[in-house]
C-alpha atoms as a PDB file:
ATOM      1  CA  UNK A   1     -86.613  43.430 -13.381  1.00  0.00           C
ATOM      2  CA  UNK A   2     -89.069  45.721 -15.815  1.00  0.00           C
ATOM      3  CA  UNK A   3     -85.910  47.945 -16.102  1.00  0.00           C
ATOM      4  CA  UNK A   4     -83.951  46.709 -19.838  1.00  0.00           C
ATOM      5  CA  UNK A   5     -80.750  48.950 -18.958  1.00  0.00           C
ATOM      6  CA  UNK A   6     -80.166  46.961 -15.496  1.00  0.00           C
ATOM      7  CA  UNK A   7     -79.819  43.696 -17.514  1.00  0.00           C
ATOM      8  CA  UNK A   8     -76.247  44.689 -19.392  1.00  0.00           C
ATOM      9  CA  UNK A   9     -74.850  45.625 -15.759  1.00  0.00           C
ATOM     10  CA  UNK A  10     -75.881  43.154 -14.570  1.00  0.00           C
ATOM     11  CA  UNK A  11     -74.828  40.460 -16.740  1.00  0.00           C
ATOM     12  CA  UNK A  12     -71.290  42.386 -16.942  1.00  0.00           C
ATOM     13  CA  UNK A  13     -71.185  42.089 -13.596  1.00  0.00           C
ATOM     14  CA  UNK A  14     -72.131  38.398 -13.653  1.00  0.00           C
ATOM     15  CA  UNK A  15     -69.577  37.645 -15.859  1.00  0.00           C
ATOM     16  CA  UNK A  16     -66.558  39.462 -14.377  1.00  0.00           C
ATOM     17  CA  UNK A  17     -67.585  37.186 -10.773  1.00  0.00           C
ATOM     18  CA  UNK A  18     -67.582  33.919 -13.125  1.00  0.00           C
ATOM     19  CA  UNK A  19     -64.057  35.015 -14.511  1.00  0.00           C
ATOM     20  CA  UNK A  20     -62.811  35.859 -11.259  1.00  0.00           C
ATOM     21  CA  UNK A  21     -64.352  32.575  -9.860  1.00  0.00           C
ATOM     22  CA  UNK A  22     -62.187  30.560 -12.315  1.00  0.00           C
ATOM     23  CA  UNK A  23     -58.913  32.875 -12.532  1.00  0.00           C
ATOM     24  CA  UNK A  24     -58.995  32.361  -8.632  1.00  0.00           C
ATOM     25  CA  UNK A  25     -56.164  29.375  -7.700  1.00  0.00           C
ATOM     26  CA  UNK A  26     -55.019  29.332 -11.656  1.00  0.00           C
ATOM     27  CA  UNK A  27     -51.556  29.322 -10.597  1.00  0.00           C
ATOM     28  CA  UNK A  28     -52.206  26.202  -8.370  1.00  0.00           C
ATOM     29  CA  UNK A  29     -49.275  23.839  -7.780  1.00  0.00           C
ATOM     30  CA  UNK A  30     -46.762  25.656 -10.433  1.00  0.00           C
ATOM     31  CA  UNK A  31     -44.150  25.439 -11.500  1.00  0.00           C
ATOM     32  CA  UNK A  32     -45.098  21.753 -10.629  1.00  0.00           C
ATOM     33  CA  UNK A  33     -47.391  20.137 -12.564  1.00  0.00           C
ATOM     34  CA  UNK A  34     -49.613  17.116 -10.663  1.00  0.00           C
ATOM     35  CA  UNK A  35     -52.445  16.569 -13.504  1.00  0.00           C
ATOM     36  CA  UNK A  36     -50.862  14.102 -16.062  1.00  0.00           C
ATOM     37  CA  UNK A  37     -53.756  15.353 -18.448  1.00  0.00           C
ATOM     38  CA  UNK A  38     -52.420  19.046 -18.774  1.00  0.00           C
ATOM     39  CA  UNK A  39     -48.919  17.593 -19.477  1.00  0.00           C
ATOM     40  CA  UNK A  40     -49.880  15.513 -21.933  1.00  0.00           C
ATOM     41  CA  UNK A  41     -52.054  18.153 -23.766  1.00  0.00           C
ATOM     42  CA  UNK A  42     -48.962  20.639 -23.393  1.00  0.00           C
ATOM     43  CA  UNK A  43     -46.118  18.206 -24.273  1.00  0.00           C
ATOM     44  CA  UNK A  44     -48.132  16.776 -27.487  1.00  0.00           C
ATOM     45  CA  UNK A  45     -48.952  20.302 -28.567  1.00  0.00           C
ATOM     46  CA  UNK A  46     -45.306  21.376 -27.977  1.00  0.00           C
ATOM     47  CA  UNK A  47     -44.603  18.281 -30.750  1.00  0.00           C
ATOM     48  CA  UNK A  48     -45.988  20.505 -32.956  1.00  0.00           C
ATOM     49  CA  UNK A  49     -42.633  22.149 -33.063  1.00  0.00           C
ATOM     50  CA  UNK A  50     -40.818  19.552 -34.054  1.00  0.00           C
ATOM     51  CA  UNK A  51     -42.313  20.059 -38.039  1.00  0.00           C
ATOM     52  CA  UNK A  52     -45.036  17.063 -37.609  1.00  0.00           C
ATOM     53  CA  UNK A  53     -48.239  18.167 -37.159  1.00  0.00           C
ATOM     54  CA  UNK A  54     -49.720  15.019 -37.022  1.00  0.00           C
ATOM     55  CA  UNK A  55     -50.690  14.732 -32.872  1.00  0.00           C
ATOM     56  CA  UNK A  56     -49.703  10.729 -33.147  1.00  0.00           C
ATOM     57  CA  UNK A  57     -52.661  11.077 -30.169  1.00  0.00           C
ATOM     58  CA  UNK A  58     -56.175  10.936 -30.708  1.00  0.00           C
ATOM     59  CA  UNK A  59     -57.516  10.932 -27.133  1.00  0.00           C
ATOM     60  CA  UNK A  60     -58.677  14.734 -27.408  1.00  0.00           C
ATOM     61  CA  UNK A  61     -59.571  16.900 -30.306  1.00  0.00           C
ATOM     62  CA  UNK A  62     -56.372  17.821 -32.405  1.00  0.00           C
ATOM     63  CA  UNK A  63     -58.187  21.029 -32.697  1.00  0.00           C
ATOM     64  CA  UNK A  64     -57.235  21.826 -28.562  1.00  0.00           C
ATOM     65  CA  UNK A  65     -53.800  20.865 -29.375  1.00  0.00           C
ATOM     66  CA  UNK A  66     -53.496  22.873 -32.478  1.00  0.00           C
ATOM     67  CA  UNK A  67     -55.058  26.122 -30.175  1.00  0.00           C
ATOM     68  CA  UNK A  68     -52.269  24.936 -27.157  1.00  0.00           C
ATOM     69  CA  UNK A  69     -49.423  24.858 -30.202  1.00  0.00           C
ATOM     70  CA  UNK A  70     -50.669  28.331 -31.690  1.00  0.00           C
ATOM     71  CA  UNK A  71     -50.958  29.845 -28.183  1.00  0.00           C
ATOM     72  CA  UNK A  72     -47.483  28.641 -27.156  1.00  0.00           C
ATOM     73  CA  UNK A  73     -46.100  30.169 -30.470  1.00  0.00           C
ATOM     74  CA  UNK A  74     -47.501  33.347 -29.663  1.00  0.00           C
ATOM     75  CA  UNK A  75     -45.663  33.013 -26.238  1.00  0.00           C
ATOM     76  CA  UNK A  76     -42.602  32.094 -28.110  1.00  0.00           C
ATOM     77  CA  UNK A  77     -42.511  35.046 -30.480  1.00  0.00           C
ATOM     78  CA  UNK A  78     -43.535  37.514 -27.642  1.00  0.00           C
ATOM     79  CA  UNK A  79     -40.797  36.065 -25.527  1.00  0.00           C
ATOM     80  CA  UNK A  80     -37.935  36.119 -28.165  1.00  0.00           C
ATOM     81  CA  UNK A  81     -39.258  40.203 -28.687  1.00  0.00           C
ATOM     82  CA  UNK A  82     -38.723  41.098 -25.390  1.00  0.00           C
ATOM     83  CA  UNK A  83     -35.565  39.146 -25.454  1.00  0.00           C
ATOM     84  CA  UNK A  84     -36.508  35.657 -22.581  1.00  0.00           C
ATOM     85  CA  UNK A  85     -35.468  33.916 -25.274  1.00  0.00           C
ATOM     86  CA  UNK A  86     -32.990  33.823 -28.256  1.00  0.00           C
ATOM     87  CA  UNK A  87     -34.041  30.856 -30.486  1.00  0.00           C
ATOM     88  CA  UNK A  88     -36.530  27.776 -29.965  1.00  0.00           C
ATOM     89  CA  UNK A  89     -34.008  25.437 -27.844  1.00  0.00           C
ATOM     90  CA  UNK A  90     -33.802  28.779 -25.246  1.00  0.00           C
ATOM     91  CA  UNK A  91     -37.616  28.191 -25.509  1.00  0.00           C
ATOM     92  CA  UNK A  92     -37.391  24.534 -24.830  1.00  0.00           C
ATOM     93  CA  UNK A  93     -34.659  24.967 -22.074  1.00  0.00           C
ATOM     94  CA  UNK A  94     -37.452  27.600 -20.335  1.00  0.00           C
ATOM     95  CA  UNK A  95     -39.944  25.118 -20.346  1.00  0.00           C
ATOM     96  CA  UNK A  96     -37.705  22.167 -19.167  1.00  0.00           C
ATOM     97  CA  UNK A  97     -36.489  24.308 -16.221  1.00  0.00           C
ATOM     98  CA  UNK A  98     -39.944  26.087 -15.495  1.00  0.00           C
ATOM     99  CA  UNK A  99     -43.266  25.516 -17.432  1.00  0.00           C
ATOM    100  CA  UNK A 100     -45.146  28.055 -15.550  1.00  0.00           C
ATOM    101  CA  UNK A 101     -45.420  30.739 -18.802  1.00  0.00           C
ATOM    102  CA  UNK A 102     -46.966  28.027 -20.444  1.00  0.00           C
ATOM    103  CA  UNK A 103     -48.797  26.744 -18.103  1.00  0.00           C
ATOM    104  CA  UNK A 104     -50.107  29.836 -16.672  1.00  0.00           C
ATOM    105  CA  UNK A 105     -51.597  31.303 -19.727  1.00  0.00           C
ATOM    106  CA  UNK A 106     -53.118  27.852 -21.374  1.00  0.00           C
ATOM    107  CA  UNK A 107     -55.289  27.563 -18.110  1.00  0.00           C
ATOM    108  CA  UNK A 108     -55.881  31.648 -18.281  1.00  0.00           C
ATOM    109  CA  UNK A 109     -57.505  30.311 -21.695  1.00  0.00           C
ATOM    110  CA  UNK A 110     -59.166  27.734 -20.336  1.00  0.00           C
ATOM    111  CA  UNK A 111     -61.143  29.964 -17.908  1.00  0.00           C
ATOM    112  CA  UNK A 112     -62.035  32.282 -20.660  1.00  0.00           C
ATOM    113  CA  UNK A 113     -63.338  29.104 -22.701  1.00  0.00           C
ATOM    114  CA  UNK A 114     -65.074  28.174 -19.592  1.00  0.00           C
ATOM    115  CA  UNK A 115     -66.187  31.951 -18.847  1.00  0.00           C
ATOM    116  CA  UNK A 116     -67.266  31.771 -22.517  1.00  0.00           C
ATOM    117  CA  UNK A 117     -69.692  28.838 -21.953  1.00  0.00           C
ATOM    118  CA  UNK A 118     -71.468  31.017 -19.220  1.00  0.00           C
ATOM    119  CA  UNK A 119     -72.365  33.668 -21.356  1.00  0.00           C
ATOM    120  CA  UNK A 120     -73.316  31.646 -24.341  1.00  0.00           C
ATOM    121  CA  UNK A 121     -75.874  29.570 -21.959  1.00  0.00           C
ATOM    122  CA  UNK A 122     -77.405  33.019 -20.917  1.00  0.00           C
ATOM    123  CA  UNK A 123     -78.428  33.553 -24.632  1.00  0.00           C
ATOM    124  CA  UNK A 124     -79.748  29.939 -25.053  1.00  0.00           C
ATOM    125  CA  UNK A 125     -81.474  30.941 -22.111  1.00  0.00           C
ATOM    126  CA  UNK A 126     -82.681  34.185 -22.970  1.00  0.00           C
ATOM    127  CA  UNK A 127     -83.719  32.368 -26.984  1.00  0.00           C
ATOM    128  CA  UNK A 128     -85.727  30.424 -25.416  1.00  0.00           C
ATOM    129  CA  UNK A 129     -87.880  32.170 -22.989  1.00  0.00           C
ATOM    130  CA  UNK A 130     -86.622  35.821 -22.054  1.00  0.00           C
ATOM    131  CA  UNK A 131     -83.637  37.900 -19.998  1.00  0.00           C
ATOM    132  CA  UNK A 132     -84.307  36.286 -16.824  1.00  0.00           C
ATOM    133  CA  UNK A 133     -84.178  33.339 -17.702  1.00  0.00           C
ATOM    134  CA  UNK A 134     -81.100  33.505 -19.587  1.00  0.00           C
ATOM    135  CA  UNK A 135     -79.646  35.166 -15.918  1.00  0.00           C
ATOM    136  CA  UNK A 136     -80.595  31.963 -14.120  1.00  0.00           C
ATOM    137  CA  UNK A 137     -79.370  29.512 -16.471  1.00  0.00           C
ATOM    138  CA  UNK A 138     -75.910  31.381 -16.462  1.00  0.00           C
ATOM    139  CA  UNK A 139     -76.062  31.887 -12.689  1.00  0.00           C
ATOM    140  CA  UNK A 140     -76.432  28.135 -12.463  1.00  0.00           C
ATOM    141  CA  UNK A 141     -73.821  27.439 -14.818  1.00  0.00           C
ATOM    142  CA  UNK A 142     -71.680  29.988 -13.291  1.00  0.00           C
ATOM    143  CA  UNK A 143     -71.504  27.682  -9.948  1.00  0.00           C
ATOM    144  CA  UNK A 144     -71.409  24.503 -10.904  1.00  0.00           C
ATOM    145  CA  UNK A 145     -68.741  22.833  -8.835  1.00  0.00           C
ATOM    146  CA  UNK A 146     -67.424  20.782 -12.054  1.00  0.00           C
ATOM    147  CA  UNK A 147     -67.393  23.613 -14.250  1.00  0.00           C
ATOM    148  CA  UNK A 148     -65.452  25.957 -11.574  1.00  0.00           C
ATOM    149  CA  UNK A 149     -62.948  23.279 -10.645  1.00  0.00           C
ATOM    150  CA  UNK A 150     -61.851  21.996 -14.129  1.00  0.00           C
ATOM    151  CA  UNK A 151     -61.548  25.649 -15.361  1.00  0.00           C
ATOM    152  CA  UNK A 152     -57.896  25.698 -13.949  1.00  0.00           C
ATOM    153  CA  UNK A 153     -57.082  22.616 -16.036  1.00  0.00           C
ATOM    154  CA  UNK A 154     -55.376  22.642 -19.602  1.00  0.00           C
ATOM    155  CA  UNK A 155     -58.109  20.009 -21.203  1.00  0.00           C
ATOM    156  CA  UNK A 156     -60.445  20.599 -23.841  1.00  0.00           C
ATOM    157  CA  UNK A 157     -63.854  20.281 -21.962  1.00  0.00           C
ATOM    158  CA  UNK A 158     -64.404  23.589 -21.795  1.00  0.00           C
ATOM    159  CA  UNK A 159     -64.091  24.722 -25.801  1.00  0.00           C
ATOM    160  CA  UNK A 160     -66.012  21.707 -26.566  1.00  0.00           C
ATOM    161  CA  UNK A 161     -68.691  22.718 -23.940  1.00  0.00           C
ATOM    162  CA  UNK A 162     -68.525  26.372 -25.589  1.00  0.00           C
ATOM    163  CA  UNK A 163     -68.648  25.195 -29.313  1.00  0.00           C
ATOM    164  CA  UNK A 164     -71.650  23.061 -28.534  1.00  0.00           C
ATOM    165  CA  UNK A 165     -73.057  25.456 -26.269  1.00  0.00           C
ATOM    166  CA  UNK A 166     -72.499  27.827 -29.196  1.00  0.00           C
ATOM    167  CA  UNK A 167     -73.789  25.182 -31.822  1.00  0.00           C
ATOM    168  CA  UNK A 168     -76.751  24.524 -30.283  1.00  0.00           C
ATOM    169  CA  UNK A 169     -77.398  28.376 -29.767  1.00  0.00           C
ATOM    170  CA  UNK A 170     -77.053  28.855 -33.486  1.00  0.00           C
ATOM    171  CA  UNK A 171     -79.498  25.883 -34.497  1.00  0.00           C
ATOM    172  CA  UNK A 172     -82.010  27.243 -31.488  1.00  0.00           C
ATOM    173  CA  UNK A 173     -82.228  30.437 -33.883  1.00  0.00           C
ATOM    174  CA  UNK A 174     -82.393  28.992 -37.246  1.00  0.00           C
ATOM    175  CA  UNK A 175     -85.414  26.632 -35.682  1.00  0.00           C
ATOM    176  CA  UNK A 176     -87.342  29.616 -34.086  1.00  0.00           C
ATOM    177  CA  UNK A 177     -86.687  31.393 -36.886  1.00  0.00           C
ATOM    178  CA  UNK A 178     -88.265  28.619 -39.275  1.00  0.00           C
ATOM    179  CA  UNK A 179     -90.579  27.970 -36.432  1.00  0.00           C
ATOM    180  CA  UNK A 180     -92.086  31.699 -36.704  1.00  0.00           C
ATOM    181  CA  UNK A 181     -91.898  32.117 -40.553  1.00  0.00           C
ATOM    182  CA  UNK A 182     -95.686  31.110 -42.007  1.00  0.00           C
ATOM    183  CA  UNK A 183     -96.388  28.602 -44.032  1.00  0.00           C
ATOM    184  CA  UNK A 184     -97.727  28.809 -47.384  1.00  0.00           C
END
């Protein structure tokens, strides 16, 4: 792989299989929901609503629930635009009959998160050795069972795994840069 303008193809083309890989089966078991996790993560986030922003729940980051809140907000306001619903108890009454909106797009999010994670292990992986490297770290992470499987789930392992992912990335560069700086 000598050739630097097959790399961008390729790793577009890498990415839009891991996406697809985790969008597959999204929609699984809706408008039921079987995983008590996602319904507490929704249903805690949906508190928000209420005026106290205080989760009362400390078993996950607040910050996931904050992101579930402002995402479901964003559904809200698009909704009441295109007129699904009139004021927040429509909203509520929508979810109480059928969660699926909800639902749906939270775990949409959490593939990107998860997506996300891929690509920022391909540039841990390229930091710290070269392109190809970076290609077989993400193709690894791209197929882990784990990471596929709990990509349909509304939890907050995957932007944790990204921000640390990301963290790490970030500290790999500020050592290699102090790393390659001379000393005096």
């Amino acid at each position: 792989m000598k050739n630097k303008k097959f790399y961008p193809i390729l790793l577009t083309g890498i990415l839009i299989l891991v996406l697809w890989l985790r969008l597959w089966g999204v929609k699984w078991g809706l408008p039921y929901v079987y995983s008590t996790e996602e319904y507490k993560v929704v249903n805690y986030a949906l508190k928000f609503g209420m005026g106290d922003f205080n989760p009362h729940w400390f078993n996950y980051p607040s910050f996931y629930l904050y992101f579930a809140f402002f995402v479901s907000g964003v559904y809200f306001i698009i909704g009441k635009v295109l007129g699904l619903f009139s004021t927040a108890q429509d909203f509520a009454y929508s979810f109480i009959r059928n969660p699926t909106g909800i639902y749906l797009i939270l775990r949409i999010f959490s593939a990107i998160w998860s997506t996300g994670a891929v690509l920022v292990t391909y540039f841990i992986g390229k930091e710290i050795q070269n392109r190809r490297t970076g290609l077989w770290a993400m193709l690894m992470m791209a197929f882990l069972p784990g990471m596929v499987f709990y990509a349909h789930d509304i939890r907050p392992s995957h932007p944790s795994l990204f921000f640390v992912l990301l963290s790490f990335y970030f500290l790999l560069k500020l050592s290699l840069i102090h790393i390659s700086e001379p000393t005096r």
